[in-house]
PDB file of N, CA and C in Angstrom:
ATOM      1  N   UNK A   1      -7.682  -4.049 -44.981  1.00  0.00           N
ATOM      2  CA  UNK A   1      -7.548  -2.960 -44.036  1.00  0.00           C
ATOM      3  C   UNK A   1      -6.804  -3.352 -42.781  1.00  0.00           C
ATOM      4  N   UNK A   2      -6.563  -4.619 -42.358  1.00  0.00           N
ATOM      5  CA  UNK A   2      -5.751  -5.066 -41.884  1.00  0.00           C
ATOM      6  C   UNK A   2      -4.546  -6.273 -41.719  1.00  0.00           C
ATOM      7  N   UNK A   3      -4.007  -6.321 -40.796  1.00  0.00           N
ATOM      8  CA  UNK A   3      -2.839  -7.193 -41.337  1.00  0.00           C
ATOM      9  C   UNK A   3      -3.125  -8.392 -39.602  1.00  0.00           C
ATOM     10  N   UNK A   4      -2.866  -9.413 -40.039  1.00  0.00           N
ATOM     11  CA  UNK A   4      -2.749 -10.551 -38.791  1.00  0.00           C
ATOM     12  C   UNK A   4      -1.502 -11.057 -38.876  1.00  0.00           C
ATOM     13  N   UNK A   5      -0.895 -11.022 -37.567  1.00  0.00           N
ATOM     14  CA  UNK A   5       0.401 -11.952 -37.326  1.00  0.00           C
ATOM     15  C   UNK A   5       0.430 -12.858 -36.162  1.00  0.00           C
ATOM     16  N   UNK A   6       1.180 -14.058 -36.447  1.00  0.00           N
ATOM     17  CA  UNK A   6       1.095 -15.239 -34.917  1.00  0.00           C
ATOM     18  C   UNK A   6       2.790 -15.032 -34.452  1.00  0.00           C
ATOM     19  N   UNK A   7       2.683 -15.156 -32.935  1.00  0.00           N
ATOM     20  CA  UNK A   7       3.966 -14.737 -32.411  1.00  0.00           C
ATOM     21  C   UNK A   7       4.422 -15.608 -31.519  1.00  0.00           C
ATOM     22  N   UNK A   8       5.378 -16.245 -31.312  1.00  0.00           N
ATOM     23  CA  UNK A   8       5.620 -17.172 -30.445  1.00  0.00           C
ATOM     24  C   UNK A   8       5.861 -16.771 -28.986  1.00  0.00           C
ATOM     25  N   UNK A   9       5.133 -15.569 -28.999  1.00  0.00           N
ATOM     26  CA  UNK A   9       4.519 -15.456 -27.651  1.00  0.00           C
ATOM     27  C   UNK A   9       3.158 -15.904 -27.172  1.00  0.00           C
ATOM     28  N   UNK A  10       2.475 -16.716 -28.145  1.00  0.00           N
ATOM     29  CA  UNK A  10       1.204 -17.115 -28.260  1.00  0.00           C
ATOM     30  C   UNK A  10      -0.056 -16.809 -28.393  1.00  0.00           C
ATOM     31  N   UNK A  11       0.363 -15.381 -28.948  1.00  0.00           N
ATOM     32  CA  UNK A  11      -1.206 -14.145 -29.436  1.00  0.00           C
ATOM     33  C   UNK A  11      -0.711 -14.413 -31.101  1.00  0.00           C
ATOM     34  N   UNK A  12      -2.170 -13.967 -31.457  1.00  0.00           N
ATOM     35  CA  UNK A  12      -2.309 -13.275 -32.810  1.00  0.00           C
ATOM     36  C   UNK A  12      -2.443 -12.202 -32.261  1.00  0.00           C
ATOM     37  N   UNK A  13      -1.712 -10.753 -33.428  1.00  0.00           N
ATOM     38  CA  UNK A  13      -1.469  -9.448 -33.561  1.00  0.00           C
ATOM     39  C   UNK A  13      -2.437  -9.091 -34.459  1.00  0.00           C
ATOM     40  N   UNK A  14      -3.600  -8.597 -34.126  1.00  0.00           N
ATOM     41  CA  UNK A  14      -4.201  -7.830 -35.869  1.00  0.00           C
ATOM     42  C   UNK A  14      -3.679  -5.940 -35.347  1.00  0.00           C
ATOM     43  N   UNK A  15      -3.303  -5.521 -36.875  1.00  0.00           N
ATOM     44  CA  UNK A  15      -2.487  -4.001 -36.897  1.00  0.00           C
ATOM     45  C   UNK A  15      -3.363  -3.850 -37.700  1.00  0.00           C
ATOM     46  N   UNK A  16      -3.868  -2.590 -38.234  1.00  0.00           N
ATOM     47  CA  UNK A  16      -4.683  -1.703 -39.207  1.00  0.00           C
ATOM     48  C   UNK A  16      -3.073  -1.500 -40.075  1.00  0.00           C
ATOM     49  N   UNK A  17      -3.109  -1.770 -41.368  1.00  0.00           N
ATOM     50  CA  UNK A  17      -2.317  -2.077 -42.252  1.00  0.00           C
ATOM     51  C   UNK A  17      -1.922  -1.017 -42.697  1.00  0.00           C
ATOM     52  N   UNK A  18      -3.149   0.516 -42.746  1.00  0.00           N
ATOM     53  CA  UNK A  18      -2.474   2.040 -43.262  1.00  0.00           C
ATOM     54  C   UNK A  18      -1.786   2.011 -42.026  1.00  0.00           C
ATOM     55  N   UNK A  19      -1.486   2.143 -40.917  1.00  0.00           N
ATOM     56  CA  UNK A  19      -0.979   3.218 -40.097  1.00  0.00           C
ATOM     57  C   UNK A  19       0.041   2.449 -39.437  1.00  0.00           C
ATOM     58  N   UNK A  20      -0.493   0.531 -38.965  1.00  0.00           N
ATOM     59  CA  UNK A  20       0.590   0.041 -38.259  1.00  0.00           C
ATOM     60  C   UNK A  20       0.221   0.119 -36.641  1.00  0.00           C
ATOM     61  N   UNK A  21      -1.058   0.822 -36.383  1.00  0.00           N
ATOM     62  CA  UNK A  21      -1.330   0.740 -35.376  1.00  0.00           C
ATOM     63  C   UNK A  21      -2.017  -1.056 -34.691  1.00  0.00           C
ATOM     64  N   UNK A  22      -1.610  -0.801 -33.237  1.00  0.00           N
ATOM     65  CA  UNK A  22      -2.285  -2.316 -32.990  1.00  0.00           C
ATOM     66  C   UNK A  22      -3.697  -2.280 -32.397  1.00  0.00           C
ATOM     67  N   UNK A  23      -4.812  -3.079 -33.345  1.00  0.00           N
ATOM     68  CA  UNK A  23      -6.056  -2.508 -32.875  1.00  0.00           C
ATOM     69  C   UNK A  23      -6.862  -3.926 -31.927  1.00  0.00           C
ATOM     70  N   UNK A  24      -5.952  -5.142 -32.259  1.00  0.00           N
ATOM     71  CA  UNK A  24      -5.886  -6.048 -30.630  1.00  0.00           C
ATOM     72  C   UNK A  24      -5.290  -7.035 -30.871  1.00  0.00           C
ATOM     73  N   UNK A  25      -4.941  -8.222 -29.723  1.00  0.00           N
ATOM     74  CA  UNK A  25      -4.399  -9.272 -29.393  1.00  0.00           C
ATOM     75  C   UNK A  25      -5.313 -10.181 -29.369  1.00  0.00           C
ATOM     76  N   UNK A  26      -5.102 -11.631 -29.765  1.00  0.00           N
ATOM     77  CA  UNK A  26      -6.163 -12.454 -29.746  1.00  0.00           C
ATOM     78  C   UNK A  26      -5.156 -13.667 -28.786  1.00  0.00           C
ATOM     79  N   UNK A  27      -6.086 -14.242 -28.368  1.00  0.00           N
ATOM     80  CA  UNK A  27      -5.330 -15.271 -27.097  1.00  0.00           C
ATOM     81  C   UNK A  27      -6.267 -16.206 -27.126  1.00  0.00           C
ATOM     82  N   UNK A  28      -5.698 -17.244 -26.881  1.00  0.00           N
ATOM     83  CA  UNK A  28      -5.873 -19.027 -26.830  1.00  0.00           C
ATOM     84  C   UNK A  28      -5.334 -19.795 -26.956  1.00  0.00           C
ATOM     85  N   UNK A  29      -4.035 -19.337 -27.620  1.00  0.00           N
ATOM     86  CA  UNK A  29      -2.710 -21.110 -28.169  1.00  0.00           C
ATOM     87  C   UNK A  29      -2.245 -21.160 -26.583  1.00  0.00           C
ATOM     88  N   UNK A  30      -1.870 -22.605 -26.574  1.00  0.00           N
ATOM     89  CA  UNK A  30      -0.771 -22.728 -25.315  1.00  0.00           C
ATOM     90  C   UNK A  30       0.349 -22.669 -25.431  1.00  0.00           C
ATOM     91  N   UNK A  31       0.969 -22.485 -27.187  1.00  0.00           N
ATOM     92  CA  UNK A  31       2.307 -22.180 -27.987  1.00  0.00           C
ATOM     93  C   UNK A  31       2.596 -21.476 -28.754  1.00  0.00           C
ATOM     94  N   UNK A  32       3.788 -21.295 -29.735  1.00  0.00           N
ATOM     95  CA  UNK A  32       3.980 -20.234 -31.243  1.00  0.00           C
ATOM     96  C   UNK A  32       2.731 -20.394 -31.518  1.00  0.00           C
ATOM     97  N   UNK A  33       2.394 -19.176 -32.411  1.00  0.00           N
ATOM     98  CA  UNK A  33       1.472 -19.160 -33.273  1.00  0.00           C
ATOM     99  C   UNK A  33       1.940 -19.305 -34.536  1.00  0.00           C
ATOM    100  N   UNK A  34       1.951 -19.911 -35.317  1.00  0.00           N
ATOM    101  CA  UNK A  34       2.788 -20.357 -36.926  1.00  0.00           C
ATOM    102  C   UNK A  34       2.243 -20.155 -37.939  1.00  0.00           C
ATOM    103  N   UNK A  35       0.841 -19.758 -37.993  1.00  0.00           N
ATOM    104  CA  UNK A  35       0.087 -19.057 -39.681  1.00  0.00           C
ATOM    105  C   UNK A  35      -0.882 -18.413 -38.822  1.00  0.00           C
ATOM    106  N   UNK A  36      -1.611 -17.608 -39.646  1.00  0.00           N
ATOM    107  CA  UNK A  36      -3.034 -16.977 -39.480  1.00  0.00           C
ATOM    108  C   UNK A  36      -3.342 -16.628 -40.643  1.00  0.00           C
ATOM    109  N   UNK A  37      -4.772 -16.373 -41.331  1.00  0.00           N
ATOM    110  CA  UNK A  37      -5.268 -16.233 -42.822  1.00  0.00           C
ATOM    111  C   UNK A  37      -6.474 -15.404 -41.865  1.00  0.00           C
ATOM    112  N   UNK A  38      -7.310 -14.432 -42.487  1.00  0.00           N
ATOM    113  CA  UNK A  38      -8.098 -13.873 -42.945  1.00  0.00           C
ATOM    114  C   UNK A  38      -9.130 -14.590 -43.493  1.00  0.00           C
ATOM    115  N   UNK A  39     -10.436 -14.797 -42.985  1.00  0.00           N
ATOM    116  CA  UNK A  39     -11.530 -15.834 -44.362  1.00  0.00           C
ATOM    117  C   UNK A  39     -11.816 -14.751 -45.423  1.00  0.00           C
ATOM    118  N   UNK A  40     -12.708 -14.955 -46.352  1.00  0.00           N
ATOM    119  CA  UNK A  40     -12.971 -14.235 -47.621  1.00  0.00           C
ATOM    120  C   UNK A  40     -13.542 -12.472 -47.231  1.00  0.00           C
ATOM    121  N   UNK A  41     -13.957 -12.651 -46.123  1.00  0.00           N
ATOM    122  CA  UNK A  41     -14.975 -11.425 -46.069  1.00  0.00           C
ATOM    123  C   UNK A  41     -14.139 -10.555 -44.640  1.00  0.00           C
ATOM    124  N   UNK A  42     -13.144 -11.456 -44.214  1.00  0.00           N
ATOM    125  CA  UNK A  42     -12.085 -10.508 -43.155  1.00  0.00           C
ATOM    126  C   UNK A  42     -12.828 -10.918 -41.536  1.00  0.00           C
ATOM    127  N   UNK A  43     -13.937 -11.453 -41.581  1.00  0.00           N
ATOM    128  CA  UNK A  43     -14.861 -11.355 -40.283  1.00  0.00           C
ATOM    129  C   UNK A  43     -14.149 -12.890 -39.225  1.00  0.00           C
ATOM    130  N   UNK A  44     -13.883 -12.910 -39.883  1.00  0.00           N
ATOM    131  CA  UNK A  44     -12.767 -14.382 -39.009  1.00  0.00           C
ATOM    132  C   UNK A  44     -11.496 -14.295 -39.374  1.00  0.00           C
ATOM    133  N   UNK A  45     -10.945 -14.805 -37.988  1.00  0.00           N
ATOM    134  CA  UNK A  45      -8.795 -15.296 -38.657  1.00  0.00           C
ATOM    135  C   UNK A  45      -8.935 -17.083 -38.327  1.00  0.00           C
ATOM    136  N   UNK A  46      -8.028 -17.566 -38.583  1.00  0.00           N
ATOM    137  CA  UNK A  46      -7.631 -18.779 -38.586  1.00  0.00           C
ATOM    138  C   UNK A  46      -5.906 -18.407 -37.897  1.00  0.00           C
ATOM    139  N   UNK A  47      -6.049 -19.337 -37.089  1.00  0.00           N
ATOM    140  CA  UNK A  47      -4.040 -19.214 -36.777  1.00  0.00           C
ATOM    141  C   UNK A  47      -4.470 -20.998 -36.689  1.00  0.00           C
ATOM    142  N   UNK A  48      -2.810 -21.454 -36.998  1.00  0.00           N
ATOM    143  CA  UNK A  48      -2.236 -22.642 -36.762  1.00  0.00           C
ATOM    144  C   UNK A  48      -0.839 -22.375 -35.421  1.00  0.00           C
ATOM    145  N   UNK A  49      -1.056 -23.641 -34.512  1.00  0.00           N
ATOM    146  CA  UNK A  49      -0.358 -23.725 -33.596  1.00  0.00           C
ATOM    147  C   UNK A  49       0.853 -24.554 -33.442  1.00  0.00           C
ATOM    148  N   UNK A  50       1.806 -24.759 -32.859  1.00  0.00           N
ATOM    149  CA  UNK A  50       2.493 -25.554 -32.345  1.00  0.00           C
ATOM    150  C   UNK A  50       2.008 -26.361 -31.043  1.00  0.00           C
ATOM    151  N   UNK A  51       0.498 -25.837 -30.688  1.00  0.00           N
ATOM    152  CA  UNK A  51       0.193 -26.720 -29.801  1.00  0.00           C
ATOM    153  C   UNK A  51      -0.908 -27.819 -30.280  1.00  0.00           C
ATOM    154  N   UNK A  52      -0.489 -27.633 -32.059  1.00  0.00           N
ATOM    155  CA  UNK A  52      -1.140 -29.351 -32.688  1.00  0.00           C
ATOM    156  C   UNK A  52      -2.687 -28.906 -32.886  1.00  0.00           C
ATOM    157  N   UNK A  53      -3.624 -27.006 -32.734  1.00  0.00           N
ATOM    158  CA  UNK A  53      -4.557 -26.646 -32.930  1.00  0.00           C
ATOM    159  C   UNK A  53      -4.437 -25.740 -33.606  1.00  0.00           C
ATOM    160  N   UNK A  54      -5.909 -25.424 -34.266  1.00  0.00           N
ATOM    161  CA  UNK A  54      -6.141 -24.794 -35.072  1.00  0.00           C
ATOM    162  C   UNK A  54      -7.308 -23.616 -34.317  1.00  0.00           C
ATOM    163  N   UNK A  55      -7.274 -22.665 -34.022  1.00  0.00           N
ATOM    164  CA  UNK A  55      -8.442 -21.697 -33.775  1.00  0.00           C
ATOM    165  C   UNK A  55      -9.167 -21.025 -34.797  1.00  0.00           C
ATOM    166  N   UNK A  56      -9.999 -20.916 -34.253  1.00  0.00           N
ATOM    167  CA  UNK A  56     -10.754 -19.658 -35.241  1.00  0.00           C
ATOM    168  C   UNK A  56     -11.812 -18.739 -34.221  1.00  0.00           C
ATOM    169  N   UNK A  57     -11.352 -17.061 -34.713  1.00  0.00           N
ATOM    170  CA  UNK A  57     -11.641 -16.168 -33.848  1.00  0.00           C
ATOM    171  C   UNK A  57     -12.496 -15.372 -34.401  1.00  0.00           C
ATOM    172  N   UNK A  58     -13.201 -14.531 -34.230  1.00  0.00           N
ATOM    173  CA  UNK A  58     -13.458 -13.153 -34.316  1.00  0.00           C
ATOM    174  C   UNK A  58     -12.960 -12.269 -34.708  1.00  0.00           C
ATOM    175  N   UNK A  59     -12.702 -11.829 -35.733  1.00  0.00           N
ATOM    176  CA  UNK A  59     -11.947 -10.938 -36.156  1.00  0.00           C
ATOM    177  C   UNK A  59     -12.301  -9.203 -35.369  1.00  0.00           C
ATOM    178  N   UNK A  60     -13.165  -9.204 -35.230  1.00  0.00           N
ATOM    179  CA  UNK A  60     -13.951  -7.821 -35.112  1.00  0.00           C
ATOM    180  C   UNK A  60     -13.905  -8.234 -33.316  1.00  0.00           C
ATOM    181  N   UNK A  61     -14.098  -9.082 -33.046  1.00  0.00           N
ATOM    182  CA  UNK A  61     -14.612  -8.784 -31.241  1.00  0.00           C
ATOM    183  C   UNK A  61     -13.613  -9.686 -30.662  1.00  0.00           C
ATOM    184  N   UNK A  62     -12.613 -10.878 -31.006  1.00  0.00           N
ATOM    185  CA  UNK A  62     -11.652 -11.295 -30.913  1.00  0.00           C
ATOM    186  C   UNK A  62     -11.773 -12.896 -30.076  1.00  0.00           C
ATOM    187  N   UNK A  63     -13.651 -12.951 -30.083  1.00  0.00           N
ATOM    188  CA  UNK A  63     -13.908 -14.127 -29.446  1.00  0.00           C
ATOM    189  C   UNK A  63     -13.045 -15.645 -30.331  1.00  0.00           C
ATOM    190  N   UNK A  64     -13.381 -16.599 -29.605  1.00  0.00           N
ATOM    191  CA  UNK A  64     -13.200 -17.638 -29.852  1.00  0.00           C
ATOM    192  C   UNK A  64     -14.552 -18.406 -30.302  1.00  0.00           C
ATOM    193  N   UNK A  65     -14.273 -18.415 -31.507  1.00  0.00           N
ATOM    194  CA  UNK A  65     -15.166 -19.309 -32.406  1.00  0.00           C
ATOM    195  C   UNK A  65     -15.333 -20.684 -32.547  1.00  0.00           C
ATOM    196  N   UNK A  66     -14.303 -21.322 -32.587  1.00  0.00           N
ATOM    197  CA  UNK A  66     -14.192 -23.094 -32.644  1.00  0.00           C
ATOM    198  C   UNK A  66     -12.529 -22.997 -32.425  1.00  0.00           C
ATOM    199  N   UNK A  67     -12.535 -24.617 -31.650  1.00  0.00           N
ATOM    200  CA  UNK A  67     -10.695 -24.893 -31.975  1.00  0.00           C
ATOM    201  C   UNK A  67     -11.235 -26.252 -32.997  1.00  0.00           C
ATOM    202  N   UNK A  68     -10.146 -26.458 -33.325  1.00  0.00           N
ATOM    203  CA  UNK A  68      -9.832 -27.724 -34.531  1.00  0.00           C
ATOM    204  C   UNK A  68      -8.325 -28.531 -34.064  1.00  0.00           C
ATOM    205  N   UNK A  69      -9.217 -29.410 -33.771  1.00  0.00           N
ATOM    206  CA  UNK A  69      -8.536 -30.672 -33.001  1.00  0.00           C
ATOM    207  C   UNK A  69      -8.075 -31.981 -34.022  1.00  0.00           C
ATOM    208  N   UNK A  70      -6.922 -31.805 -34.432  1.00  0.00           N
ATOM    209  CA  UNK A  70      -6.805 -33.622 -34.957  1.00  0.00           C
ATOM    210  C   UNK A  70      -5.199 -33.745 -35.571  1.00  0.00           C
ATOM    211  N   UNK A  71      -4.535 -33.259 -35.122  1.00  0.00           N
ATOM    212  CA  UNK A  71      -3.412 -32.921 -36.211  1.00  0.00           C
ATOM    213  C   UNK A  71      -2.294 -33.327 -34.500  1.00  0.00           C
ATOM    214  N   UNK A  72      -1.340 -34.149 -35.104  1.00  0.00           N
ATOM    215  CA  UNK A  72      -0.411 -35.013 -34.391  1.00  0.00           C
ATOM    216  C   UNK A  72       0.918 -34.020 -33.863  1.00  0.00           C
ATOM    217  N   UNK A  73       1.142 -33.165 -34.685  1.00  0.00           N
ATOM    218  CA  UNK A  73       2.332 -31.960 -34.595  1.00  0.00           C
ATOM    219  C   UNK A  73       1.896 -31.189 -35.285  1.00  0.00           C
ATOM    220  N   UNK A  74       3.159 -29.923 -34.803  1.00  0.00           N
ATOM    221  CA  UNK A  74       2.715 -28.878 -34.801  1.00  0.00           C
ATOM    222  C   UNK A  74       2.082 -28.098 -36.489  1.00  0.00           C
ATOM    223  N   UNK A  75       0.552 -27.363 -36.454  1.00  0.00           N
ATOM    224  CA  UNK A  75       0.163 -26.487 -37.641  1.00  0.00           C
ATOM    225  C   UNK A  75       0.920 -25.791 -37.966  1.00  0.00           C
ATOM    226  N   UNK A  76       1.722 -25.827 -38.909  1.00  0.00           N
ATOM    227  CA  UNK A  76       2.141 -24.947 -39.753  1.00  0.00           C
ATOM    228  C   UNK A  76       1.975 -23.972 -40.733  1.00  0.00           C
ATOM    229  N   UNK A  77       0.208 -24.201 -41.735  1.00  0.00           N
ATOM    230  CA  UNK A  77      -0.259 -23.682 -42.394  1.00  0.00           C
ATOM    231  C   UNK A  77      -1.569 -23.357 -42.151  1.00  0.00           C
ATOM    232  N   UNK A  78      -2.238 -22.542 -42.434  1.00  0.00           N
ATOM    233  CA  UNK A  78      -3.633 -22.861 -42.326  1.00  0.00           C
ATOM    234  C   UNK A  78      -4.112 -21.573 -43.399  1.00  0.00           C
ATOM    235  N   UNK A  79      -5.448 -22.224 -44.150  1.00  0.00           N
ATOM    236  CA  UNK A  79      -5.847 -21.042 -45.192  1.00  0.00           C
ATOM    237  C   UNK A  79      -7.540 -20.875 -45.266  1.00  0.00           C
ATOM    238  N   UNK A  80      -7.733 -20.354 -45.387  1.00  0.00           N
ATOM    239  CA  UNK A  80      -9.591 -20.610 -45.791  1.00  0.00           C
ATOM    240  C   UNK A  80      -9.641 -20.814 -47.313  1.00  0.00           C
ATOM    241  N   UNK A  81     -10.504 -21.334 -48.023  1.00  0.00           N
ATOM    242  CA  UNK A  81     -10.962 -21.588 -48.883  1.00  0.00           C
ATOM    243  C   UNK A  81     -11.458 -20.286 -49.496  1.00  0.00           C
ATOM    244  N   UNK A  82     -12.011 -19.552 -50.868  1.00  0.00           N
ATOM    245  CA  UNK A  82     -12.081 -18.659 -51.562  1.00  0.00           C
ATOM    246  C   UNK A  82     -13.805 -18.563 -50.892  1.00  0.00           C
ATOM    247  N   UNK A  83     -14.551 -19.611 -50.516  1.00  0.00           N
ATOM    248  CA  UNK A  83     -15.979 -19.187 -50.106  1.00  0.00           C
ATOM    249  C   UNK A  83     -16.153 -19.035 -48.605  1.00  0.00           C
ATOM    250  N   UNK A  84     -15.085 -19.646 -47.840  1.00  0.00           N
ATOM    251  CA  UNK A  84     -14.865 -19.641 -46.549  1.00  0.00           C
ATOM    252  C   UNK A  84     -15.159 -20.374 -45.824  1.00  0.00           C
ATOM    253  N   UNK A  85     -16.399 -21.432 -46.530  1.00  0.00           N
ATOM    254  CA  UNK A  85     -16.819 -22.576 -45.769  1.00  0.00           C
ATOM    255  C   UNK A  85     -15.639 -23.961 -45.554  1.00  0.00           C
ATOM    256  N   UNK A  86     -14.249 -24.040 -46.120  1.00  0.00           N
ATOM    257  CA  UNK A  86     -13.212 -24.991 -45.950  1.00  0.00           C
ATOM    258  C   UNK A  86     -12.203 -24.101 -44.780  1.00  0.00           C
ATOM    259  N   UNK A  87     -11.370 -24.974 -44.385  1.00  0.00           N
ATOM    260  CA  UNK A  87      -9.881 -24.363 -43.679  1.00  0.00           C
ATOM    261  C   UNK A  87      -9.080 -25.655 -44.365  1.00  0.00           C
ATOM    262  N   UNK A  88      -8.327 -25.159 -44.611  1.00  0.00           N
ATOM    263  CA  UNK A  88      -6.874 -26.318 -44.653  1.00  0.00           C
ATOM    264  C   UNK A  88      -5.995 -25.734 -43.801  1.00  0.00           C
ATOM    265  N   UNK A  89      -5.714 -27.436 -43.423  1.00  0.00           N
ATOM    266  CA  UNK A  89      -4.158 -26.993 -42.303  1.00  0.00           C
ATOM    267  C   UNK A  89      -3.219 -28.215 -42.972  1.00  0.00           C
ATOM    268  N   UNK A  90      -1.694 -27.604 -42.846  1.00  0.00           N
ATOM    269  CA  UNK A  90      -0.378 -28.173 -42.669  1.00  0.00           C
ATOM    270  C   UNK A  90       0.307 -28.549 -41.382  1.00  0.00           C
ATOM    271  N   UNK A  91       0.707 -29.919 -41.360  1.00  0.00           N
ATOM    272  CA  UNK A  91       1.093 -29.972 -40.574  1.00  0.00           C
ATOM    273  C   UNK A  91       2.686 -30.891 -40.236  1.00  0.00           C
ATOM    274  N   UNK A  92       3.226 -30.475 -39.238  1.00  0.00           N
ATOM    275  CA  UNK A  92       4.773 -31.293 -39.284  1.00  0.00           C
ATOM    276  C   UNK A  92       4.502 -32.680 -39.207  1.00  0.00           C
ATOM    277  N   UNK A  93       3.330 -33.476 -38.434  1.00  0.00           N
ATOM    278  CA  UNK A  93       3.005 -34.978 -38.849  1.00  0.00           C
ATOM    279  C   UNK A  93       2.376 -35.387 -40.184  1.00  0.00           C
ATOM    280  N   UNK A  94       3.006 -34.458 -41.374  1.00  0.00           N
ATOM    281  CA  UNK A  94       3.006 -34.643 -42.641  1.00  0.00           C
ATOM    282  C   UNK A  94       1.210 -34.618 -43.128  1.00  0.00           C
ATOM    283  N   UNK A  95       0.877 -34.050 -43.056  1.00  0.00           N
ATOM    284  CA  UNK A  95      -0.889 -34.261 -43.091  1.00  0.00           C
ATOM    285  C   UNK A  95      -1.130 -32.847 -43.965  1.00  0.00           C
ATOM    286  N   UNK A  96      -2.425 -32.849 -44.649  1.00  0.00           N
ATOM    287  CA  UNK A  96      -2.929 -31.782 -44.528  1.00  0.00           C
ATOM    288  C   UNK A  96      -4.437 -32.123 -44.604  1.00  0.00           C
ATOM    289  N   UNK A  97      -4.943 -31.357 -43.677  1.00  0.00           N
ATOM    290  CA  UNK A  97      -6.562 -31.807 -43.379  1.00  0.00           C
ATOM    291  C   UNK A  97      -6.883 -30.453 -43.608  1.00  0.00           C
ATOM    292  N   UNK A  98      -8.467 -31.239 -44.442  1.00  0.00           N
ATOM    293  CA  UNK A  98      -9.348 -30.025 -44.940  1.00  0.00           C
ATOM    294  C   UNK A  98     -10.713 -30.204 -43.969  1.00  0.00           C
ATOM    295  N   UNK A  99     -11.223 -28.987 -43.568  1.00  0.00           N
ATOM    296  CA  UNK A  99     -12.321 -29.049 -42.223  1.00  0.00           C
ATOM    297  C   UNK A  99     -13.489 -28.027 -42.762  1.00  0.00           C
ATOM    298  N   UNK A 100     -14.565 -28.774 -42.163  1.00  0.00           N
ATOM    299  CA  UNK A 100     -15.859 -27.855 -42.840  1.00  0.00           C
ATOM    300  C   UNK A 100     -15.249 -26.794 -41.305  1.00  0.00           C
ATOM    301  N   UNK A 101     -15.688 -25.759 -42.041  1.00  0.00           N
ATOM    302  CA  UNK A 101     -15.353 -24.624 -41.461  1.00  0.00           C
ATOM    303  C   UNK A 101     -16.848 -24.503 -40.383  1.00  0.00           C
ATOM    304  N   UNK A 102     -17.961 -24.654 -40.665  1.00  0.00           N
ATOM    305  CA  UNK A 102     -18.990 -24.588 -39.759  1.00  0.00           C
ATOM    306  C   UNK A 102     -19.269 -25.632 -38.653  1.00  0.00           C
ATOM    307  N   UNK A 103     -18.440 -26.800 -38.815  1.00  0.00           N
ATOM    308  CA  UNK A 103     -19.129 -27.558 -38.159  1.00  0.00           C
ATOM    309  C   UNK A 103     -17.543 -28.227 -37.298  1.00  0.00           C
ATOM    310  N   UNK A 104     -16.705 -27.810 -37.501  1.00  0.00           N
ATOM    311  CA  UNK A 104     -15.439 -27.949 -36.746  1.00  0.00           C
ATOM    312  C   UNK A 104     -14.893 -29.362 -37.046  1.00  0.00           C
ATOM    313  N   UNK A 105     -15.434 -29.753 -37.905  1.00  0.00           N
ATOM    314  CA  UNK A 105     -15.123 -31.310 -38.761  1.00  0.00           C
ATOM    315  C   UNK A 105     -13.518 -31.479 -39.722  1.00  0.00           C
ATOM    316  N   UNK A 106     -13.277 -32.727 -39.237  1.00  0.00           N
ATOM    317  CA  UNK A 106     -12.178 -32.407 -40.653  1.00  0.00           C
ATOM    318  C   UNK A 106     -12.944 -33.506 -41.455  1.00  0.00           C
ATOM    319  N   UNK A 107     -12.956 -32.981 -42.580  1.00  0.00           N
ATOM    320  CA  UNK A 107     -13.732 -33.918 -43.680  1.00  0.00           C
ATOM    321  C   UNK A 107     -12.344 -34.562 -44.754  1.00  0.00           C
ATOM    322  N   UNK A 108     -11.312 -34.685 -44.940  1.00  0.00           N
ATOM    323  CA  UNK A 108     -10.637 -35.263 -45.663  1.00  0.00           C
ATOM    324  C   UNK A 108      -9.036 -35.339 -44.658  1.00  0.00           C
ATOM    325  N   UNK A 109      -8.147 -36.511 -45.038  1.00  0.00           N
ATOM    326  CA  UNK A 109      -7.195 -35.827 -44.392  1.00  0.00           C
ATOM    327  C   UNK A 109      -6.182 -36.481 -45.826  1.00  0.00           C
ATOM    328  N   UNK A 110      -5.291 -35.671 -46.068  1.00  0.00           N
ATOM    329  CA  UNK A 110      -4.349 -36.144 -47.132  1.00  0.00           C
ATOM    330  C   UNK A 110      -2.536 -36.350 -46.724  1.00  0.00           C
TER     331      UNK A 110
END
């Protein structure tokens, strides 16, 4: 029912996907925003930064949930896992780290 975009003005955009309307702005990067994903159930976004973080928000009230700290350059990817408890991120210092999603951990880095 909706759509998320990262803008290198440093918001995520969520639009209601029938109409295109903008139903808010989410704020916290200090740079581009370069991915955002949806978790399984829509109630969180994930964006990846160029400022080397990872957020995770509120989908519904637009708070700030956790940042995710460990990545050398800039996120390029970021996805939730099919149960929602993982995030993976990509990153330009060649990495991709997988993070318990509850506990703001990265538990593997590859």
């Amino acid at each position: 029912r909706q759509i998320a975009s990262g803008s290198f003005n440093k918001t995520v955009k969520v639009l209601n996907a029938k109409t295109g309307d903008l139903v808010q702005t989410l704020e916290g990067h200090s740079s581009n925003v370069n991915s955002v994903c949806f978790n399984h159930d829509g109630s969180q976004i994930a964006s990846g930064s160029d400022d080397k973080t990872m957020k995770v928000m509120n989908a519904k009230t637009g708070d700030l949930v956790q940042t995710l700290e460990g990545h050398s350059g800039s996120v390029r990817s970021v996805c939730f896992n099919p149960d929602g408890r993982q995030i993976v991120s990509g990153s330009v210092d060649k990495t991709v780290k997988v993070w318990n999603a509850g506990r703001a951990e990265c538990g593997q880095t590859l």
